[in-house]
N, C-alpha and C. Protein backbone atom coordinates (compact mmCIF):
# COMPACT_ATOMS: atom_id res chain seq x y z
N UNK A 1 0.84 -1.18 0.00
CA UNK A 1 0.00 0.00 0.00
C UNK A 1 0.89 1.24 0.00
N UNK A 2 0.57 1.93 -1.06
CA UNK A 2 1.29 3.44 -1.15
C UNK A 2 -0.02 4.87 -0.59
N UNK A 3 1.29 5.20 0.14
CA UNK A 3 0.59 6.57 0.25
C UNK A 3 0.64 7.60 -0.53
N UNK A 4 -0.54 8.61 -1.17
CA UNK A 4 0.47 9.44 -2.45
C UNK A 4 -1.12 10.48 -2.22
N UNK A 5 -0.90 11.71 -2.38
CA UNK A 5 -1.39 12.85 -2.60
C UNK A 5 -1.54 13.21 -4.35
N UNK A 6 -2.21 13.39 -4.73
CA UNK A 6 -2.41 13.77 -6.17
C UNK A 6 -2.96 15.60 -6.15
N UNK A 7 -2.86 16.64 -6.71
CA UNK A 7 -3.39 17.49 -6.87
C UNK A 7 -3.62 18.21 -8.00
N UNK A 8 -4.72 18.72 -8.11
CA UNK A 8 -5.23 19.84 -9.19
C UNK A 8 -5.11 20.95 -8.93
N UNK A 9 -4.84 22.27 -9.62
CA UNK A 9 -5.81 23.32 -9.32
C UNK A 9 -5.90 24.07 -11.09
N UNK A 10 -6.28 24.97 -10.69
CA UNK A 10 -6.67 25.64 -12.25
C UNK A 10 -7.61 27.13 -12.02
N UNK A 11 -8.22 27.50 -13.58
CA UNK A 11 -9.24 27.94 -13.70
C UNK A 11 -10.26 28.05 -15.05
N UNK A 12 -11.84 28.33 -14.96
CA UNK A 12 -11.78 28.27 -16.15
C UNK A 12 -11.51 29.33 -17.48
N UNK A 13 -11.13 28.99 -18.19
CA UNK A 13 -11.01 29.94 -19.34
C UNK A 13 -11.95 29.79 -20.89
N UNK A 14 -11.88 31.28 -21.35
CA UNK A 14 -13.05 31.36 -22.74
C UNK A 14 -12.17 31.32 -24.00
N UNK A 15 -11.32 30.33 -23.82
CA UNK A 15 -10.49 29.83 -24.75
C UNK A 15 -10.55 28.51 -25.12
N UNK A 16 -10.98 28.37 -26.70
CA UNK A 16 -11.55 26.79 -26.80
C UNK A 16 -10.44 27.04 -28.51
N UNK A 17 -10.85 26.02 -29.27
CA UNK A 17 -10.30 25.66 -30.31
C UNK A 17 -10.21 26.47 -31.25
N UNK A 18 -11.79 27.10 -31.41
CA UNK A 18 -12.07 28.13 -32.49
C UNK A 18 -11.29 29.65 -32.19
N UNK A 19 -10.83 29.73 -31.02
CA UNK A 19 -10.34 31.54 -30.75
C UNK A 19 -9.10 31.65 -31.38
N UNK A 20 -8.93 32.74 -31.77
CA UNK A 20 -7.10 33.13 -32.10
C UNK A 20 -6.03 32.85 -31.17
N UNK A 21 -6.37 32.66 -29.61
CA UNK A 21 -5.61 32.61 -28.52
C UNK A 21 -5.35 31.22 -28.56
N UNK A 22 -5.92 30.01 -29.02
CA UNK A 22 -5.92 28.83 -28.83
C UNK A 22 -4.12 28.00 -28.93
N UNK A 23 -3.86 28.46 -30.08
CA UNK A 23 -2.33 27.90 -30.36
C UNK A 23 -1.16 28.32 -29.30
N UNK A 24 -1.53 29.62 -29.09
CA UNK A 24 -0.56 30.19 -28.43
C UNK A 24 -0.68 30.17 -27.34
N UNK A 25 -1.59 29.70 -26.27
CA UNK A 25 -1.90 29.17 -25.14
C UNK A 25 -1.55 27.52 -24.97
N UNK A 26 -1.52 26.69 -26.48
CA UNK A 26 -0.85 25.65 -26.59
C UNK A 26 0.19 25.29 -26.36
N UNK A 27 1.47 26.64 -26.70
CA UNK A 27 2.58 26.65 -26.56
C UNK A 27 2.97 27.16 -25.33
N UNK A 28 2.41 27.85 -24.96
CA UNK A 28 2.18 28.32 -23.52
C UNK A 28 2.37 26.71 -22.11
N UNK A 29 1.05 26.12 -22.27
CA UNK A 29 0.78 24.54 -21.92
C UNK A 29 2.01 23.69 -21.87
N UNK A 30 2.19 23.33 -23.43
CA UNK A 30 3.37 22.63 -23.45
C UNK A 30 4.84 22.64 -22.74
N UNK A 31 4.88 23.96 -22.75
CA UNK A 31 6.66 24.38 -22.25
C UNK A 31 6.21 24.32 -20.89
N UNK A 32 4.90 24.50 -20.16
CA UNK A 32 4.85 24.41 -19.00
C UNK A 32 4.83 23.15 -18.82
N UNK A 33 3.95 22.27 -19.28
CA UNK A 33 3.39 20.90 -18.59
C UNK A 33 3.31 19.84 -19.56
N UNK A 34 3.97 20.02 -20.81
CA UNK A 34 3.35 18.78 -21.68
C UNK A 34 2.83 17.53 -21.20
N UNK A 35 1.38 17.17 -21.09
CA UNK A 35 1.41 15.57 -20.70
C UNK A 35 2.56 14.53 -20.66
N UNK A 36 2.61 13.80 -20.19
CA UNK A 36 3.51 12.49 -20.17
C UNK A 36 5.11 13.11 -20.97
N UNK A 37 5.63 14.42 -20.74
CA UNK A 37 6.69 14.92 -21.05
C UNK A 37 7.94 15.17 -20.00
N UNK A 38 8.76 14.51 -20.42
CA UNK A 38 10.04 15.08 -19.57
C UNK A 38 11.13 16.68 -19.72
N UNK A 39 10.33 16.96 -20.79
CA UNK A 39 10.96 18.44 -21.29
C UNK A 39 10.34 19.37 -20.76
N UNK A 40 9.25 19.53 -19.83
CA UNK A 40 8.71 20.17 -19.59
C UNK A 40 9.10 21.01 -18.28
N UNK A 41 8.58 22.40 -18.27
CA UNK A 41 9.01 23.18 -17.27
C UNK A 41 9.10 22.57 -15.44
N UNK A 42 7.80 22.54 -15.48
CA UNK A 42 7.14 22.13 -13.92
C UNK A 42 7.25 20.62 -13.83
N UNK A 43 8.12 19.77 -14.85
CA UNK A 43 8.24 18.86 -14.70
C UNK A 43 9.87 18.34 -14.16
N UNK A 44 10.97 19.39 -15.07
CA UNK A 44 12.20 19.93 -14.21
C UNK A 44 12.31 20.41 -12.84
N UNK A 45 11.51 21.13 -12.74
CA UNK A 45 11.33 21.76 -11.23
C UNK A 45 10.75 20.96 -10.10
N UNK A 46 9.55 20.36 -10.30
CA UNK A 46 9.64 19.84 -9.00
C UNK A 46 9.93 18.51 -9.50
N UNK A 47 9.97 17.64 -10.71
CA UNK A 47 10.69 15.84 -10.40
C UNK A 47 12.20 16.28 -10.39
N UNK A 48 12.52 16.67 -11.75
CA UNK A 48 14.14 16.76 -11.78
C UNK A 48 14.93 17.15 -10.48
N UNK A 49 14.53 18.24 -10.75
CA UNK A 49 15.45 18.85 -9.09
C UNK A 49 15.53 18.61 -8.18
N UNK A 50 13.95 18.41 -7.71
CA UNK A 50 13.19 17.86 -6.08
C UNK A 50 13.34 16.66 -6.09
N UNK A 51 12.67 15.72 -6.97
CA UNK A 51 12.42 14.20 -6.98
C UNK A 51 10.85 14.21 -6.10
N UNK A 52 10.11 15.03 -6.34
CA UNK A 52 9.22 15.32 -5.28
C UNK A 52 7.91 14.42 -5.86
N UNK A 53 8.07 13.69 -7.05
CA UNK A 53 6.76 12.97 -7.80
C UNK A 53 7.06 12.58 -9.08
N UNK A 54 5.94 11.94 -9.75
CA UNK A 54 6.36 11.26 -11.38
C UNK A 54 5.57 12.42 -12.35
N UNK A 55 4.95 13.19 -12.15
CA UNK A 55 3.99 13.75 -13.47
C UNK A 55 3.71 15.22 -13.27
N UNK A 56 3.86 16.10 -13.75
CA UNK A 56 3.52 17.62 -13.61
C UNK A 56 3.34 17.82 -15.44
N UNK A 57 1.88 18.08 -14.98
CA UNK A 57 1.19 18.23 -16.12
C UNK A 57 0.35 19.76 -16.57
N UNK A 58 0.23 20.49 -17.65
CA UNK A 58 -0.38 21.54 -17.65
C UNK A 58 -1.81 21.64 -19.35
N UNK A 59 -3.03 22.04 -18.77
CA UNK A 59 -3.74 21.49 -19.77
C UNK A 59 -4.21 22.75 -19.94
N UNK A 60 -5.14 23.16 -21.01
CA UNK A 60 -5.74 24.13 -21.53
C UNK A 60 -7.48 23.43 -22.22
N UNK A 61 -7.31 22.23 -22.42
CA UNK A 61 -8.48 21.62 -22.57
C UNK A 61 -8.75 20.53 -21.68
N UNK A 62 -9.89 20.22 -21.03
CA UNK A 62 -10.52 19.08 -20.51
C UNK A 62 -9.85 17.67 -20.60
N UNK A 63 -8.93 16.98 -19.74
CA UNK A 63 -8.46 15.36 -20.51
C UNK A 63 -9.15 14.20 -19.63
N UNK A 64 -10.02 14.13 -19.98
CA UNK A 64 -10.57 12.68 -19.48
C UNK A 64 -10.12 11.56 -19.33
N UNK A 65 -10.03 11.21 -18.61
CA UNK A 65 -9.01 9.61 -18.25
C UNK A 65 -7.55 9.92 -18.83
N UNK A 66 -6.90 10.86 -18.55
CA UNK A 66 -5.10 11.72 -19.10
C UNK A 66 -4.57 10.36 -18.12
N UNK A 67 -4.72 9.75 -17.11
CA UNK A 67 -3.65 9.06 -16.53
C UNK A 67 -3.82 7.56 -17.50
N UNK A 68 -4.44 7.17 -18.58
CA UNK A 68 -4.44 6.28 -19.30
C UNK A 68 -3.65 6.49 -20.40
N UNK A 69 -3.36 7.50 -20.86
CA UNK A 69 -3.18 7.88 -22.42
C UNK A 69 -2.17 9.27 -22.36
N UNK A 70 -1.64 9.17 -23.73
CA UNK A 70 -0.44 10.30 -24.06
C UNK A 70 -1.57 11.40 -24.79
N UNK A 71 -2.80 11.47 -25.18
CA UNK A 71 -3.41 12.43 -26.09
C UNK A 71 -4.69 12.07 -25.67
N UNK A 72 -5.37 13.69 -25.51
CA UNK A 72 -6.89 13.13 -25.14
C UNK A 72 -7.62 13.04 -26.31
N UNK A 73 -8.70 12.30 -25.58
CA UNK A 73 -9.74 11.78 -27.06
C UNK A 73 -10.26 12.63 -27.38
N UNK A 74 -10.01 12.38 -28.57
CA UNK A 74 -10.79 13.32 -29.72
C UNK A 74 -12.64 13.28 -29.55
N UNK A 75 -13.31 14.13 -30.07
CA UNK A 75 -14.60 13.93 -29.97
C UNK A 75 -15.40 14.41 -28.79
N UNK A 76 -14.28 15.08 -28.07
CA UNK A 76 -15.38 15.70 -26.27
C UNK A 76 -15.22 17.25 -26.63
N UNK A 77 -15.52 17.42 -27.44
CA UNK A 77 -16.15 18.70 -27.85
C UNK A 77 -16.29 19.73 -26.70
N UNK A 78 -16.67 21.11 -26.44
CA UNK A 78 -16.38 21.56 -25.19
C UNK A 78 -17.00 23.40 -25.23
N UNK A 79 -17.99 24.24 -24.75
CA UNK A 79 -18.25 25.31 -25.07
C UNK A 79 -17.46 26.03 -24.39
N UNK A 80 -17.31 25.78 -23.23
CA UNK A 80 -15.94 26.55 -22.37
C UNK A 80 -14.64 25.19 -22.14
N UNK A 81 -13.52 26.27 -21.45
CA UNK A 81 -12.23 24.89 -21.21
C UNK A 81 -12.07 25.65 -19.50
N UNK A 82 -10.91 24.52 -19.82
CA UNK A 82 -10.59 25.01 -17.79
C UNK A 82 -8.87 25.42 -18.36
N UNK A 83 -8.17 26.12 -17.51
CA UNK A 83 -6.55 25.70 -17.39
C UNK A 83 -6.19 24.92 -16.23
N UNK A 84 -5.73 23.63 -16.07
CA UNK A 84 -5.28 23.32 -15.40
C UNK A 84 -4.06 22.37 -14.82
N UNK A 85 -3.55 21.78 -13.73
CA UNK A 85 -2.04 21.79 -13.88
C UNK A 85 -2.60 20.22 -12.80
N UNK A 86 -1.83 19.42 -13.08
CA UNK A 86 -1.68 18.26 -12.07
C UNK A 86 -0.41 18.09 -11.58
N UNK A 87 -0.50 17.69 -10.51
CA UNK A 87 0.85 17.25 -9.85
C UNK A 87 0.61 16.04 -9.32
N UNK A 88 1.34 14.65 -9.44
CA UNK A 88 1.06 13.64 -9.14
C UNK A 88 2.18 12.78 -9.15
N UNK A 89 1.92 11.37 -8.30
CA UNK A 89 1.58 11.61 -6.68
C UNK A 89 2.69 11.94 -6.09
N UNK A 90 2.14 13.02 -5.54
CA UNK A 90 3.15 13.57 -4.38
C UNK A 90 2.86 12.91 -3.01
N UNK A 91 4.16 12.72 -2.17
CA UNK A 91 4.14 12.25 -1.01
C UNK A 91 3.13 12.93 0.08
N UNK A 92 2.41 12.74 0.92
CA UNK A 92 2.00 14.22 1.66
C UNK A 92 2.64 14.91 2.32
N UNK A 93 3.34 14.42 2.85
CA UNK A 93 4.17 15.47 3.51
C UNK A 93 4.94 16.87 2.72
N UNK A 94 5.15 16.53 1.26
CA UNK A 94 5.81 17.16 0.58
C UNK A 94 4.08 18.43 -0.48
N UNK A 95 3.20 17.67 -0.57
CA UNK A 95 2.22 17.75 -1.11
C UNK A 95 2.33 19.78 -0.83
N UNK A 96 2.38 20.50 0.36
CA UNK A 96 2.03 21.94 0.44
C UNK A 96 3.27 22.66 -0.69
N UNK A 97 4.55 21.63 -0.29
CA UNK A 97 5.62 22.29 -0.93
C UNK A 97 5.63 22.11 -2.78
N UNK A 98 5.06 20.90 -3.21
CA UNK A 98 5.31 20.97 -4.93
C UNK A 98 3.61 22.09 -5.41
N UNK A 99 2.55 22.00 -4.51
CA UNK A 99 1.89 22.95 -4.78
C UNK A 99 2.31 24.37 -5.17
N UNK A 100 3.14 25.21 -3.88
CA UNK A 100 4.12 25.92 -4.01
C UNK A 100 5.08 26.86 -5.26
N UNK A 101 5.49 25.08 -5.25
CA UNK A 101 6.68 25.78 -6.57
C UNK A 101 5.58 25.44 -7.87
N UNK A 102 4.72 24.70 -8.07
CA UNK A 102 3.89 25.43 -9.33
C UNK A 102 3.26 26.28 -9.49
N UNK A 103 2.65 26.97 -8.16
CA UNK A 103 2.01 27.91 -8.27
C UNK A 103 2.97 29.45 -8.82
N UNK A 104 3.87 29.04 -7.80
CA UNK A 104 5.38 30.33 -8.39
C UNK A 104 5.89 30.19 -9.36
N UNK A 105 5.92 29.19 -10.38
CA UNK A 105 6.23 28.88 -11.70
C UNK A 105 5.13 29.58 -12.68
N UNK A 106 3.98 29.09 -12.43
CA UNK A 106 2.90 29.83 -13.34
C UNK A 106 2.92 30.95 -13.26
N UNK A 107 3.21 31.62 -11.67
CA UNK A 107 3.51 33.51 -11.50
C UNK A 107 4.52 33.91 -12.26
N UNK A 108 5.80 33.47 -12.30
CA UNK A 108 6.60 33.51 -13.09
C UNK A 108 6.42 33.81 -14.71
N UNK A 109 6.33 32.79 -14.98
CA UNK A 109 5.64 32.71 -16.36
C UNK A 109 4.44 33.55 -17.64
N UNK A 110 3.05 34.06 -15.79
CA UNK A 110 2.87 35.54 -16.25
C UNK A 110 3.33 36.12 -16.22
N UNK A 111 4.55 36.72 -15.03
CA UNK A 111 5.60 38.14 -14.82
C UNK A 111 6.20 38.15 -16.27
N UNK A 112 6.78 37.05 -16.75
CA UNK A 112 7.69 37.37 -16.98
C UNK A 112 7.59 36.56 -18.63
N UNK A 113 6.77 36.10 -18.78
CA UNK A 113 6.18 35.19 -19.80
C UNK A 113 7.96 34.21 -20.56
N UNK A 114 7.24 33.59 -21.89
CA UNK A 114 8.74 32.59 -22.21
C UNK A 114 9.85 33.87 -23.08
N UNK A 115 10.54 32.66 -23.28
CA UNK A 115 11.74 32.73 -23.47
C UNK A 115 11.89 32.88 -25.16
N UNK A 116 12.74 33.84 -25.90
CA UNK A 116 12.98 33.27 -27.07
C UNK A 116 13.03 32.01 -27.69
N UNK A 117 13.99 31.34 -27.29
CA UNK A 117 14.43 29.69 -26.90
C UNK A 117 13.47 29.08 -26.72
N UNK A 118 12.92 29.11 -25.66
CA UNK A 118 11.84 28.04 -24.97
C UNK A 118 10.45 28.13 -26.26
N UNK A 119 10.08 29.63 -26.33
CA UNK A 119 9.13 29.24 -27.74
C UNK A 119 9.38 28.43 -28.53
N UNK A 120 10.45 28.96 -28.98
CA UNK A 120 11.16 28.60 -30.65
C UNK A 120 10.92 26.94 -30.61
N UNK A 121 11.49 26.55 -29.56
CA UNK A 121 11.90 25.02 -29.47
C UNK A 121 10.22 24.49 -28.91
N UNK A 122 9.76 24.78 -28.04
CA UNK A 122 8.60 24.17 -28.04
C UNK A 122 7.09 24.57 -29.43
N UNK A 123 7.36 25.38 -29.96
CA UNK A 123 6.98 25.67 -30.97
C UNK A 123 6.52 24.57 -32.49
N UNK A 124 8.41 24.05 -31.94
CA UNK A 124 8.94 23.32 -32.98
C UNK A 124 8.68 22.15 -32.28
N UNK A 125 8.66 21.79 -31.44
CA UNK A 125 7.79 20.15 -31.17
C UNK A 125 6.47 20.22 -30.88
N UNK A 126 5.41 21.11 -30.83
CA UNK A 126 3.85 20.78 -31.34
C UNK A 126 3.71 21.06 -32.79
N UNK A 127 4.77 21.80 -33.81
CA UNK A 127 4.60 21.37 -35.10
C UNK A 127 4.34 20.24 -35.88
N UNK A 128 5.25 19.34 -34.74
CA UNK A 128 6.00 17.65 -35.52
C UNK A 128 4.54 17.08 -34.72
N UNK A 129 4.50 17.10 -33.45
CA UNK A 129 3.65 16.56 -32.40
C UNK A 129 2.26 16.31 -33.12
N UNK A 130 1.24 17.24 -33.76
CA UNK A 130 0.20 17.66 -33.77
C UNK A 130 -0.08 15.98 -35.31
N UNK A 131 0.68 15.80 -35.52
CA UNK A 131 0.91 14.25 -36.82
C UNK A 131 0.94 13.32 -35.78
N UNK A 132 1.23 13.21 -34.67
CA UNK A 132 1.62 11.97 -33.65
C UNK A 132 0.06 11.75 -33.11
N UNK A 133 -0.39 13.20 -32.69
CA UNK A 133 -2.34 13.11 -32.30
C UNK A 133 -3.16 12.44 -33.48
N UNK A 134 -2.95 12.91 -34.27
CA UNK A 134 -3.51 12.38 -35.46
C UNK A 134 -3.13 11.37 -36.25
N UNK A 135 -2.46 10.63 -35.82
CA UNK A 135 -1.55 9.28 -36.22
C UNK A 135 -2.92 7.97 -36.78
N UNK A 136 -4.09 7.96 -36.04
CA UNK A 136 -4.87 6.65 -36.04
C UNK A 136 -6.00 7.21 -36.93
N UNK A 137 -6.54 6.39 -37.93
CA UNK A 137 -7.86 6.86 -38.63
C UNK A 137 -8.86 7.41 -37.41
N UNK A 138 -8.96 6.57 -36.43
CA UNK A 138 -9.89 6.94 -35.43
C UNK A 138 -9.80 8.63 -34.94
N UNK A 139 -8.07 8.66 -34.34
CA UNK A 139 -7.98 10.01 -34.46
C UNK A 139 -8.32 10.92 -35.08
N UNK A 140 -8.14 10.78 -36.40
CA UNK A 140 -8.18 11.83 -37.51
C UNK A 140 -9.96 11.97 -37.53
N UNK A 141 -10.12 10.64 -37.62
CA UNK A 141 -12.11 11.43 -37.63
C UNK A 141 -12.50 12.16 -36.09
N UNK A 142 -11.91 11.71 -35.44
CA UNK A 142 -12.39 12.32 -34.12
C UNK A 142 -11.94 13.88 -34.15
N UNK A 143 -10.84 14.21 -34.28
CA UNK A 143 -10.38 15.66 -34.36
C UNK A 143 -11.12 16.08 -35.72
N UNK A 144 -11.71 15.68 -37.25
CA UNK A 144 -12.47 16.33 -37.70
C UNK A 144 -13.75 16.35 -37.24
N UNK A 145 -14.24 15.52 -36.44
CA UNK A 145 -15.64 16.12 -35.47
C UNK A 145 -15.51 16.82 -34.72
N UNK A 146 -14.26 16.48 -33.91
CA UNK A 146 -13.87 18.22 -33.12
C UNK A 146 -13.59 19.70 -33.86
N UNK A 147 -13.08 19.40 -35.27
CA UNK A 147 -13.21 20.75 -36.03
C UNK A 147 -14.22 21.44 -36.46
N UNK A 148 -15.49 20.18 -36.79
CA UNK A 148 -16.81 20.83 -37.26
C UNK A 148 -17.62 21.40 -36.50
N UNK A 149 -17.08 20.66 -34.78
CA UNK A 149 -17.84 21.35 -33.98
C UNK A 149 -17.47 22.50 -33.30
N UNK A 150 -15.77 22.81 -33.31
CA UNK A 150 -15.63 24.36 -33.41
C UNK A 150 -15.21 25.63 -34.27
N UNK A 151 -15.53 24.64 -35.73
CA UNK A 151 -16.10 25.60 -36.93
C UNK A 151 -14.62 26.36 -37.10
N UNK A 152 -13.70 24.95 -37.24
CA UNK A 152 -12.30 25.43 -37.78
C UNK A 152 -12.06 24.38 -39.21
N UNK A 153 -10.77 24.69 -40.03
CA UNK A 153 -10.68 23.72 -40.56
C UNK A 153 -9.68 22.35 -39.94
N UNK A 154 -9.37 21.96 -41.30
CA UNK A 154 -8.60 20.15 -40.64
C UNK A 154 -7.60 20.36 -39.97
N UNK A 155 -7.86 20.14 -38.48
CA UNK A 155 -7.00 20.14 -36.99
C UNK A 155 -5.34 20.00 -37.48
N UNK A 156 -4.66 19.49 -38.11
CA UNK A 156 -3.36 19.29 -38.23
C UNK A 156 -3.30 20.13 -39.37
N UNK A 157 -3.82 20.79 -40.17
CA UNK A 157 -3.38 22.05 -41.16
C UNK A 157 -3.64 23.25 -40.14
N UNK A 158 -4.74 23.40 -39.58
CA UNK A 158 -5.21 24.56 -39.16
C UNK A 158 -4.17 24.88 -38.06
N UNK A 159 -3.72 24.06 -36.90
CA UNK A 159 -2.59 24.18 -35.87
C UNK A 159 -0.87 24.32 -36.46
N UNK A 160 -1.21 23.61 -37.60
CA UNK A 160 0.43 23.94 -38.18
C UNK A 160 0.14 25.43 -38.88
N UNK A 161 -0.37 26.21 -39.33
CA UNK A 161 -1.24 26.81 -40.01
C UNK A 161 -0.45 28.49 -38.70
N UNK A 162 -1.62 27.97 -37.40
CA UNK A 162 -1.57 29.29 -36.34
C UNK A 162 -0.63 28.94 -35.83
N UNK A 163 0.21 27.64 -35.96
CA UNK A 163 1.82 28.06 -34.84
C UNK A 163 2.94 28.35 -35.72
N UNK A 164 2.97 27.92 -37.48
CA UNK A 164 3.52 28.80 -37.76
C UNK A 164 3.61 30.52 -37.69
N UNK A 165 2.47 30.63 -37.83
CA UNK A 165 2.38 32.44 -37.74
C UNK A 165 2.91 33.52 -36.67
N UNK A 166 2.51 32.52 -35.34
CA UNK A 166 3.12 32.63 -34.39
C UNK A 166 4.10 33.65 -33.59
N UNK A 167 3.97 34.75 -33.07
CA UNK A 167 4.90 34.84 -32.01
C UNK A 167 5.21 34.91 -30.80
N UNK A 168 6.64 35.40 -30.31
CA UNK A 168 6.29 35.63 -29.12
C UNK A 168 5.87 36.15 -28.35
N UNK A 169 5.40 37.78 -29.24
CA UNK A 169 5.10 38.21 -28.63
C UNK A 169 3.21 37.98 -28.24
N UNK A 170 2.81 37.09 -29.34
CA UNK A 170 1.24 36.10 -28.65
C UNK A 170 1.51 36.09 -28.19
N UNK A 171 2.27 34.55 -27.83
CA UNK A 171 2.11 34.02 -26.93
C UNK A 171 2.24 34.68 -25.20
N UNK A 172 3.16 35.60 -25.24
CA UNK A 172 3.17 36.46 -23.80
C UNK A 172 2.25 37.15 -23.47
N UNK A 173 1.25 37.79 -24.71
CA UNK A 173 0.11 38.27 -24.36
C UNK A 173 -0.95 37.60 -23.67
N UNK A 174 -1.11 36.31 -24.59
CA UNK A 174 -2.22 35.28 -24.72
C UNK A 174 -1.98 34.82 -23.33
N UNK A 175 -0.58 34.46 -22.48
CA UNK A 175 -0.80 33.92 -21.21
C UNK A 175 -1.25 35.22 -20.20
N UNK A 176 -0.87 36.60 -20.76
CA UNK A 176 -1.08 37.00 -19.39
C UNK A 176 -2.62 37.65 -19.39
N UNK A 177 -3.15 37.40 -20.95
CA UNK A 177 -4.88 37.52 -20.92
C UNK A 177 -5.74 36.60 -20.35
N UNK A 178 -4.84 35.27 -20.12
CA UNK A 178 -5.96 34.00 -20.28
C UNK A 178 -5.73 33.20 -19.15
N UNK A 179 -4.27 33.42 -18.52
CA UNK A 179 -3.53 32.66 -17.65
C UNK A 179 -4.18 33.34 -15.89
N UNK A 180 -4.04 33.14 -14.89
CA UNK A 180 -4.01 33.58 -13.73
C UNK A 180 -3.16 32.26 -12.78
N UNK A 181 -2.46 32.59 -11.77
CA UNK A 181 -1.55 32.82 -10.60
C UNK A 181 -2.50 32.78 -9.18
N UNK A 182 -3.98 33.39 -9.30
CA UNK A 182 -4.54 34.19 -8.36
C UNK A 182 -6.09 33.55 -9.03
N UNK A 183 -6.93 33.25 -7.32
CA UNK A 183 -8.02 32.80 -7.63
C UNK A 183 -8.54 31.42 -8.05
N UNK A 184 -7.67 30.64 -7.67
CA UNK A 184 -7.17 28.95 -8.30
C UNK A 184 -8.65 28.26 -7.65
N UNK A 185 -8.98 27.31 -8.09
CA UNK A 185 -9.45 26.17 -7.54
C UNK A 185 -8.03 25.30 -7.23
N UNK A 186 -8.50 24.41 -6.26
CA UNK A 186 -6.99 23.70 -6.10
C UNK A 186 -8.17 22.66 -5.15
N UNK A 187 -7.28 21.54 -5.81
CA UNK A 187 -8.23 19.97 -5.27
C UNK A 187 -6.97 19.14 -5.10
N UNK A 188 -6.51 18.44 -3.83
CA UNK A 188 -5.96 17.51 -3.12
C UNK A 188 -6.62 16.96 -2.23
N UNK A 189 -6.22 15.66 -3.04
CA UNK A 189 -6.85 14.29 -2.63
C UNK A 189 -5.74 13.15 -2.21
């Protein structure tokens, strides 16, 4: 029997698939939390450094059953999204402290938004990435039912499409319009 603390917190946001903010809040996500990623910001900080847990995750859309799978399913369509960040499993004792340093990471990140570098390069792996979601016929019809239903075109043109165009200076906007630090839901269990 393991003991382990898991936590959420977040908020919601009026950023879904169809907005201009969508990509660049993607890239935003990623450099913070990519699912099941070891390149990721809050995933250096508190596993790498600390050793404080296995998963620090950062989402911008809804992932239903995320501890099964590298990509959420296509097809859960959505009129609003949430932002939110997992940390998992943390020990409890440690549980107040990796809360902590994500919460000061995300402050960070509005203060001070990314990096030349850190865009560029995470930029450049949801370019390649966005063919890996869409890898399975199943996929591909599921993300074109997710396109029809937020009245974009075909999900892997349209995302290669807005992250080429891309900059940084979106993306620093887009987090500090859409992002908050302040006002969290936060769920530990």
């Amino acid at each position: 029997e393991t003991r382990a603390t898991a936590i959420s917190f977040g908020h919601p946001i009026d950023v879904t698939r169809s907005q201009p903010d969508f990509a660049a809040l993607s890239v935003a996500r990623a450099w913070l939390g990519e699912h099941r990623s070891s390149v990721s910001h809050l995933y250096q900080r508190i596993r790498e450094v600390r050793g404080m847990n296995y998963g620090d995750y950062a989402y911008i859309e809804a992932f239903p059953r995320g501890m099964f799978q590298f990509f959420p399913d296509p097809n859960v369509g959505r009129r609003s999204q949430i932002f939110e960040v997992w940390i998992r499993p943390v020990v409890p004792v440690n549980a107040h402290m990796a809360l902590r340093i994500a919460i000061h990471e995300l402050d960070r990140l509005i203060r001070e938004g990314m990096s030349k570098e850190d865009f560029e390069r995470t930029r450049g792996y949801l370019m390649k990435n966005v063919y890996v979601m869409t890898a399975t016929q199943n996929q591909q019809l599921g993300y074109a039912l997710d396109s029809r239903w937020y009245g974009i075109g075909e999900f892997t043109g349209y995302m290669r499409d807005r992250l080429a165009n891309l900059t940084l200076d979106d993306v620093n906007r887009a987090i500090r319009a859409h992002l908050s630090a302040k006002n969290l839901s936060v769920v530990i269990v």
